[in-house]
C-alpha atoms as a PDB file:
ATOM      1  CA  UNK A   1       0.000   0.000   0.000  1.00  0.00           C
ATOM      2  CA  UNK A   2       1.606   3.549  -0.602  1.00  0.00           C
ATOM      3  CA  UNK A   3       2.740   5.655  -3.752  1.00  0.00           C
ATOM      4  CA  UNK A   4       5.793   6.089  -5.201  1.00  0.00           C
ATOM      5  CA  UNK A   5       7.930   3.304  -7.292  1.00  0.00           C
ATOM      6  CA  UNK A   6       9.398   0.298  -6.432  1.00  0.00           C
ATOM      7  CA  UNK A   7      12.861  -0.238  -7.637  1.00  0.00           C
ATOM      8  CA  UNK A   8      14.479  -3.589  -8.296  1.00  0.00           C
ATOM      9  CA  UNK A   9      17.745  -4.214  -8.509  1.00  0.00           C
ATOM     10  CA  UNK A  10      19.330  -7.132  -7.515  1.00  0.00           C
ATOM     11  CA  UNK A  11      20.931  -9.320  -9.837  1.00  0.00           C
ATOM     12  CA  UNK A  12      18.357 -12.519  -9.916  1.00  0.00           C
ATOM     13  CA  UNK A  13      14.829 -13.541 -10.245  1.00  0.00           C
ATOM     14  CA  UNK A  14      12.356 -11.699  -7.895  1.00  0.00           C
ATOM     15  CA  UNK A  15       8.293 -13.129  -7.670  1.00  0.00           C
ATOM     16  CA  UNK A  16       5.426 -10.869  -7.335  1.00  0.00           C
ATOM     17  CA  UNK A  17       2.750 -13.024  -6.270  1.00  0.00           C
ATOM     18  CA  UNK A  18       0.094 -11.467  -4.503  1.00  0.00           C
ATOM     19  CA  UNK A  19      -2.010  -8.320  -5.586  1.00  0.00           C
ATOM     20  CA  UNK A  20      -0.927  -4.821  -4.730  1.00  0.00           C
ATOM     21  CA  UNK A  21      -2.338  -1.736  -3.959  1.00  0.00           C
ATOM     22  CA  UNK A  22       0.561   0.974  -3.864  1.00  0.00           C
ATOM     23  CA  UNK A  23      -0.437   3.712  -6.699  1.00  0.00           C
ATOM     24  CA  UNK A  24       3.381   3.617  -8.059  1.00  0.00           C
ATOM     25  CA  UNK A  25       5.201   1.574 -10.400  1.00  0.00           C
ATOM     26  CA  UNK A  26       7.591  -0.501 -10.776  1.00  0.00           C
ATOM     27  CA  UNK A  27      11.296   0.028 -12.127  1.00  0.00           C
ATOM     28  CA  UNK A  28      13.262  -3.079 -13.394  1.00  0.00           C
ATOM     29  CA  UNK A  29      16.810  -2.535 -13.344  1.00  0.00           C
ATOM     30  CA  UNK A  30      20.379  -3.602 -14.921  1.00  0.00           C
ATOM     31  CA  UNK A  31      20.283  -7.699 -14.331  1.00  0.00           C
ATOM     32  CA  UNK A  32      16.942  -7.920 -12.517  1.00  0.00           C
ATOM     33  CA  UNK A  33      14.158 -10.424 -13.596  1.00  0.00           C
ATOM     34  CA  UNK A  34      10.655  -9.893 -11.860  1.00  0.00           C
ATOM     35  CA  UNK A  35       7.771 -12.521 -12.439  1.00  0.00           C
ATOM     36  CA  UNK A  36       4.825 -11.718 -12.211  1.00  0.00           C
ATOM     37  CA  UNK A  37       2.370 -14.551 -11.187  1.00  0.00           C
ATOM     38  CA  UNK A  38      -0.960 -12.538 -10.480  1.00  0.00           C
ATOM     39  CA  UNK A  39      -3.217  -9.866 -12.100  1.00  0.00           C
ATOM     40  CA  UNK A  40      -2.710  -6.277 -10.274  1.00  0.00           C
ATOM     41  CA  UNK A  41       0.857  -7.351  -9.555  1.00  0.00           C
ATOM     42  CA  UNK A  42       2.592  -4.383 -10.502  1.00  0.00           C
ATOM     43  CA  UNK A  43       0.823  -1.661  -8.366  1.00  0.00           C
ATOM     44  CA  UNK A  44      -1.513   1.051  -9.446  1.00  0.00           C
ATOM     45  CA  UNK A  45      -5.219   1.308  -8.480  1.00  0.00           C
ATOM     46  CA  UNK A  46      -6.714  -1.961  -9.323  1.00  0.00           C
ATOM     47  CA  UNK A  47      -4.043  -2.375 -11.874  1.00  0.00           C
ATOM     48  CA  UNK A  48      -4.365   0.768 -13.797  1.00  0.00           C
ATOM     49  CA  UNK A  49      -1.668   3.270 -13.099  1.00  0.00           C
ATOM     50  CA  UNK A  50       1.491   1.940 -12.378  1.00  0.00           C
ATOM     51  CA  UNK A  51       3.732   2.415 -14.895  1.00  0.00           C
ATOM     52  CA  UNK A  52       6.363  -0.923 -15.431  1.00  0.00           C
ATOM     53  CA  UNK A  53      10.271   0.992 -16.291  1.00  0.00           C
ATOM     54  CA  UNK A  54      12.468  -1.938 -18.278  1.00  0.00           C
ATOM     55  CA  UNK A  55      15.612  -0.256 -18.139  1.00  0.00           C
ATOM     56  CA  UNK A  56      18.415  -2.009 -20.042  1.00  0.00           C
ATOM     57  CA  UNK A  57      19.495  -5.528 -19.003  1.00  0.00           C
ATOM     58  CA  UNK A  58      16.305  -6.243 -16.872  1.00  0.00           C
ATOM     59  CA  UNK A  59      13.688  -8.261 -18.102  1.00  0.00           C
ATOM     60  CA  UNK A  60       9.634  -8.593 -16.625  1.00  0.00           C
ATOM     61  CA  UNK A  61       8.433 -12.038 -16.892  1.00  0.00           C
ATOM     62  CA  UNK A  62       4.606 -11.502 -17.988  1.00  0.00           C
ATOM     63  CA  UNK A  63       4.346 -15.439 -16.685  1.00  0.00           C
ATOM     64  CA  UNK A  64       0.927 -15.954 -18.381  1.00  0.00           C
ATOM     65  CA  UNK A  65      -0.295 -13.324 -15.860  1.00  0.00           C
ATOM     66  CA  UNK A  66      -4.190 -11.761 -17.143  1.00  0.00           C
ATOM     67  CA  UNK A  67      -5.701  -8.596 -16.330  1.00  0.00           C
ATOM     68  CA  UNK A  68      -3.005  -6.362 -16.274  1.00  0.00           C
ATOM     69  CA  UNK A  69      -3.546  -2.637 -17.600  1.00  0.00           C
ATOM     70  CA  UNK A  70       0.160  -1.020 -16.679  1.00  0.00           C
ATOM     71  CA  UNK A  71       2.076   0.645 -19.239  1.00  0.00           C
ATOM     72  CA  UNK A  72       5.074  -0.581 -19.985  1.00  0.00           C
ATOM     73  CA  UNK A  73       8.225   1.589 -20.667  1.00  0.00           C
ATOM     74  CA  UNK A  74      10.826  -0.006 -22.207  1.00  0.00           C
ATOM     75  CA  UNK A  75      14.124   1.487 -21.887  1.00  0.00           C
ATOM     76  CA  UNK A  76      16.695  -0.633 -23.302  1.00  0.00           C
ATOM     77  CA  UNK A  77      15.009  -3.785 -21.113  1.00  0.00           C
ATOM     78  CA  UNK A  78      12.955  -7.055 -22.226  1.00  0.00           C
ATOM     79  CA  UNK A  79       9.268  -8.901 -21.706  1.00  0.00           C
ATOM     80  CA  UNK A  80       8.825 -12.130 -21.781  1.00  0.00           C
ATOM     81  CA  UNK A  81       6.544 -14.902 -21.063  1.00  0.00           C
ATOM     82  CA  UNK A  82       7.490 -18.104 -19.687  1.00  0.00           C
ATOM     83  CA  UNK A  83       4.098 -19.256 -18.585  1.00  0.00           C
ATOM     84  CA  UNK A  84       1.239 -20.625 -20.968  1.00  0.00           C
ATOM     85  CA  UNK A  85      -0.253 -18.384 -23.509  1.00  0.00           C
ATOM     86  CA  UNK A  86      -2.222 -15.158 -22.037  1.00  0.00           C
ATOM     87  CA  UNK A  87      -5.920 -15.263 -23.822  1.00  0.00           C
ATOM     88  CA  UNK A  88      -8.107 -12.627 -25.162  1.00  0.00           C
ATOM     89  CA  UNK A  89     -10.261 -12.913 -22.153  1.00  0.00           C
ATOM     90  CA  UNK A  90      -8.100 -10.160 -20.184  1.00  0.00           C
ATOM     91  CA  UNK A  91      -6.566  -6.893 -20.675  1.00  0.00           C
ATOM     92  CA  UNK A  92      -2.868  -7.083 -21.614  1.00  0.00           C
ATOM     93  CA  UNK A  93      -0.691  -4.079 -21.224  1.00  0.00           C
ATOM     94  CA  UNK A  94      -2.768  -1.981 -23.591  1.00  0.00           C
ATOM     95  CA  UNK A  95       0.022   0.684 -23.825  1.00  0.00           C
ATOM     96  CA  UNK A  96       3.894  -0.198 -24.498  1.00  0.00           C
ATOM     97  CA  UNK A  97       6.649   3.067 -24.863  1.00  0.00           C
ATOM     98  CA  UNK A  98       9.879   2.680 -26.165  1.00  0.00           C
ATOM     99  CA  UNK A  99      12.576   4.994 -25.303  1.00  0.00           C
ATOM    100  CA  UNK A 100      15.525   3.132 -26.577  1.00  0.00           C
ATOM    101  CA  UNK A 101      15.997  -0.214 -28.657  1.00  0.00           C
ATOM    102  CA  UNK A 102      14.266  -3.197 -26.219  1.00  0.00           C
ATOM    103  CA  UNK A 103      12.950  -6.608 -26.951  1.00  0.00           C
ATOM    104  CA  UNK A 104       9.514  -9.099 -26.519  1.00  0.00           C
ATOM    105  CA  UNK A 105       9.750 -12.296 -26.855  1.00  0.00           C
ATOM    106  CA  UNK A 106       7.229 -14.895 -27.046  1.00  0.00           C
ATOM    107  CA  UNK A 107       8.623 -18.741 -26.788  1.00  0.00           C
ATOM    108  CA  UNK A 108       7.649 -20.918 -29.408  1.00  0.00           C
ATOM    109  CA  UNK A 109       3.718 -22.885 -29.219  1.00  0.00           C
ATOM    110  CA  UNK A 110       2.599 -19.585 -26.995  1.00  0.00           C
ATOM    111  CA  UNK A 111       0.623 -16.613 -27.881  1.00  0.00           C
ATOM    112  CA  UNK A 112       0.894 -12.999 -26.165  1.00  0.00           C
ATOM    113  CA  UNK A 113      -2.476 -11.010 -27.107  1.00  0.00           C
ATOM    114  CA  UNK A 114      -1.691  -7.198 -26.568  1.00  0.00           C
ATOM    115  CA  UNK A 115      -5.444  -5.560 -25.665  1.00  0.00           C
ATOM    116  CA  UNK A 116      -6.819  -2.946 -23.938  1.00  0.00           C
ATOM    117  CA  UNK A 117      -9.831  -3.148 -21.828  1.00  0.00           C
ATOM    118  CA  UNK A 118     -13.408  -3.476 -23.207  1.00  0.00           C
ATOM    119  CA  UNK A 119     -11.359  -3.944 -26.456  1.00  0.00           C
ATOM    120  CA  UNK A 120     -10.104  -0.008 -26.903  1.00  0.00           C
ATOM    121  CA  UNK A 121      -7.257   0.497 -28.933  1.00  0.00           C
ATOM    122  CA  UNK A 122      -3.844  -1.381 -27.361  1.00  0.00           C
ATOM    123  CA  UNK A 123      -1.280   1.979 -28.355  1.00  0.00           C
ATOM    124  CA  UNK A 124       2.343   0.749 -29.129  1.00  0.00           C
ATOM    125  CA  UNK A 125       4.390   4.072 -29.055  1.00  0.00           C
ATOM    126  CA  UNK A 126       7.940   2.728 -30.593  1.00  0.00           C
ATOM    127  CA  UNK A 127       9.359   6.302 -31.503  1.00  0.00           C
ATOM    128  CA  UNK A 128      12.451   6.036 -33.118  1.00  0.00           C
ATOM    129  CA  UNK A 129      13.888   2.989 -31.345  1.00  0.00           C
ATOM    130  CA  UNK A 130      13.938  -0.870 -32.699  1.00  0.00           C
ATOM    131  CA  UNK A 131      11.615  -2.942 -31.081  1.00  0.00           C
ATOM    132  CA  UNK A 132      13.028  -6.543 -31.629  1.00  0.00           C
ATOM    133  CA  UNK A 133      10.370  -9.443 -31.519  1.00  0.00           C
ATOM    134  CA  UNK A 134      12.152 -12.984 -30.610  1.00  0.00           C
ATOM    135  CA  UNK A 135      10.960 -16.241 -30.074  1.00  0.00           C
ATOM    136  CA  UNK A 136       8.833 -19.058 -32.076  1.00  0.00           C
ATOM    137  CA  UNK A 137       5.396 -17.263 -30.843  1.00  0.00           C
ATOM    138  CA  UNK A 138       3.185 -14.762 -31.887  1.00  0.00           C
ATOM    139  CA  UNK A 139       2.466 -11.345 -30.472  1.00  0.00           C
ATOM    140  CA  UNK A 140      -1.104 -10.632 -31.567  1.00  0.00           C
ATOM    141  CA  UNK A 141      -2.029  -6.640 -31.117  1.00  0.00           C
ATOM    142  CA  UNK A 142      -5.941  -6.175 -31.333  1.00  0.00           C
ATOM    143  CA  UNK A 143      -6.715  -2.736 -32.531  1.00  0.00           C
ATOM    144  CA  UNK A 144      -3.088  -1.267 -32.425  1.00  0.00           C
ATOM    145  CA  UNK A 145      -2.590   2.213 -33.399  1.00  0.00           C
ATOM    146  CA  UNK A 146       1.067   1.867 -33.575  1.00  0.00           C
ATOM    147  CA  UNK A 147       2.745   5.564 -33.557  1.00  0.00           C
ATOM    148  CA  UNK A 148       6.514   5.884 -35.288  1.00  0.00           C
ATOM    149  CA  UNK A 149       8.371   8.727 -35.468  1.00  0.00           C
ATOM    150  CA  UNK A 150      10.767   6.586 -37.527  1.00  0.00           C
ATOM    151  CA  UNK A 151      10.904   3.016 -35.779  1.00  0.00           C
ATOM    152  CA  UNK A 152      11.827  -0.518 -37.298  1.00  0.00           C
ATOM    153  CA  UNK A 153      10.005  -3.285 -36.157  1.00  0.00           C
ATOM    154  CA  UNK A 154      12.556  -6.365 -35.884  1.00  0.00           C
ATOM    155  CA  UNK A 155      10.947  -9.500 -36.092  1.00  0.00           C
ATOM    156  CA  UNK A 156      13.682 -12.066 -35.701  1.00  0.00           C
ATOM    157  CA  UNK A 157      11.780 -15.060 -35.213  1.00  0.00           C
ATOM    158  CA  UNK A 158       8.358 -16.356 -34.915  1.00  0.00           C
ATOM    159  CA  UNK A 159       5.335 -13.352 -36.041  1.00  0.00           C
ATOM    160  CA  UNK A 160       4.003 -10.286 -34.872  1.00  0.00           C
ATOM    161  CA  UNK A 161       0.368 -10.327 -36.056  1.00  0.00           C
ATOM    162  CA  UNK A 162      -1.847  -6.814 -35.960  1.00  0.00           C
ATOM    163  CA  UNK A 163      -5.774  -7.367 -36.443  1.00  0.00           C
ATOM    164  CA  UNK A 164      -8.600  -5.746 -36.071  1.00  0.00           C
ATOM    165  CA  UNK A 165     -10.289  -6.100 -31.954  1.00  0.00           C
ATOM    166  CA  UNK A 166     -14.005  -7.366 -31.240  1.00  0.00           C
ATOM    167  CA  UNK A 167     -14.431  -2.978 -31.360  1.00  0.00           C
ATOM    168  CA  UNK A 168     -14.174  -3.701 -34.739  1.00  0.00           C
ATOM    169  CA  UNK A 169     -10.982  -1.503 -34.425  1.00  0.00           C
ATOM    170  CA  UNK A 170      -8.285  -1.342 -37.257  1.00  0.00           C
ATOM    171  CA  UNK A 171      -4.964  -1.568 -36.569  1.00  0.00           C
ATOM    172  CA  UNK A 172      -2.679   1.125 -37.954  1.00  0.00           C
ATOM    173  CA  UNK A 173       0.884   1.637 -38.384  1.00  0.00           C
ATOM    174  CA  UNK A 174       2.019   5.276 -38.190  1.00  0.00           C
ATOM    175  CA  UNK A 175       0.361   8.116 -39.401  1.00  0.00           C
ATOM    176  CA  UNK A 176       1.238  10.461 -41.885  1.00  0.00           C
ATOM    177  CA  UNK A 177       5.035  11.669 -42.130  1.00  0.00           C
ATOM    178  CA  UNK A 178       6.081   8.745 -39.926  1.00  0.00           C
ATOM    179  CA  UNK A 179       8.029   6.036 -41.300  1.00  0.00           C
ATOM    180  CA  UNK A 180       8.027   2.129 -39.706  1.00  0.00           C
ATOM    181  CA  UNK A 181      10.302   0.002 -40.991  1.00  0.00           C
ATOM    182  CA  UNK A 182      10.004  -4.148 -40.691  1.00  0.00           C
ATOM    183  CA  UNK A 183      12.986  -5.830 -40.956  1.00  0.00           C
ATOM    184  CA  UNK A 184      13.974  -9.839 -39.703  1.00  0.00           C
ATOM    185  CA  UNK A 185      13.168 -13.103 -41.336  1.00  0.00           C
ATOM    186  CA  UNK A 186      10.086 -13.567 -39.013  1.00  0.00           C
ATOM    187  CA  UNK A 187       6.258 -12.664 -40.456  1.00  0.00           C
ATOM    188  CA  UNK A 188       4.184  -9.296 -40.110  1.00  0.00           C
ATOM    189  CA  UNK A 189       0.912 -10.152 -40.406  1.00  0.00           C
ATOM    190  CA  UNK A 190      -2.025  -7.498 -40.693  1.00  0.00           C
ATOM    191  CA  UNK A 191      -5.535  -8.843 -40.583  1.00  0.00           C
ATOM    192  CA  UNK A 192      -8.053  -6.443 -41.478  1.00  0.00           C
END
């Protein structure tokens, strides 16, 4: 319970595993893992506010963890999800910022749906950073309205699929005078 951030640090693999109800954030740093194994893990009213940091060399473990409506800043850092696939049924970090080049990855057989709640539009924000996509899986993002000052989408392995939500919400990539750029051997798939 509280405001403010919570900072982690240490070198290792740290568990969030019940819900919390601090208004802050969270900030993953330099050689830090966190897991977390519970919706609302990651502080902010019910889920809503806290803002996840990803600063280079730390990595946040989504592990198959639903109903989670953070934004995620991603600063150099990784996501990942080494639980089962997350589903449709919940919200999944509906907002994702890039402020330098950081990575997702989704393991091969598993799924990671990015959507917003009541099925809004999920808002990737890559800027001018790389946004590398690794792993077998797909990363599905229902209704994205991807915004690129001049960003490359990296898709090094497995797909990164962009459809249309249950909103009946099209997904977009940039507007005009922004430039996105996919490069890899892995698929971009649009579904419209």
């Amino acid at each position: 319970t509280g405001s403010g951030y919570v900072n982690v640090s240490a070198s290792g693999e740290v568990t969030f595993s019940g819900s919390n109800t601090y208004i802050g954030g969270l900030m993953i740093l330099n050689g830090a893992t966190v897991k977390g194994v519970n919706q609302n893990n990651f502080g902010g009213a019910n889920g809503y506010d806290g803002t996840v940091y990803i600063s280079s060399g730390g990595t946040l473990d989504v592990a198959a963890t639903g109903n989670n409506k953070n934004t995620l800043t991603l600063m150099g850092g990784k996501v990942t999800n080494s639980g089962s696939s997350l589903s449709t049924s919940h919200t999944q970090y509906p907002s994702i910022m890039l402020s330098a080049d950081s990575e997702v990855e989704v393991p091969d057989g598993k799924l990671w749906y990015m959507i917003n709640s009541s099925w809004g539009t999920s808002t990737p924000t890559l800027g001018t950073s790389t946004l590398t996509k690794s792993g077998a899986g797909d990363w599905r993002l229902y209704g994205a309205a991807v915004s690129s000052a001049s960003a490359t989408l990296n898709v090094s392995a497995g797909s990164v699929t962009l459809t249309q939500n249950n909103s009946k919400a099209y997904p977009t990539l940039g507007t005009v005078n922004e430039t996105f750029t996919k490069t890899g051997s892995g698929d971009l798939n649009c579904y419209y």
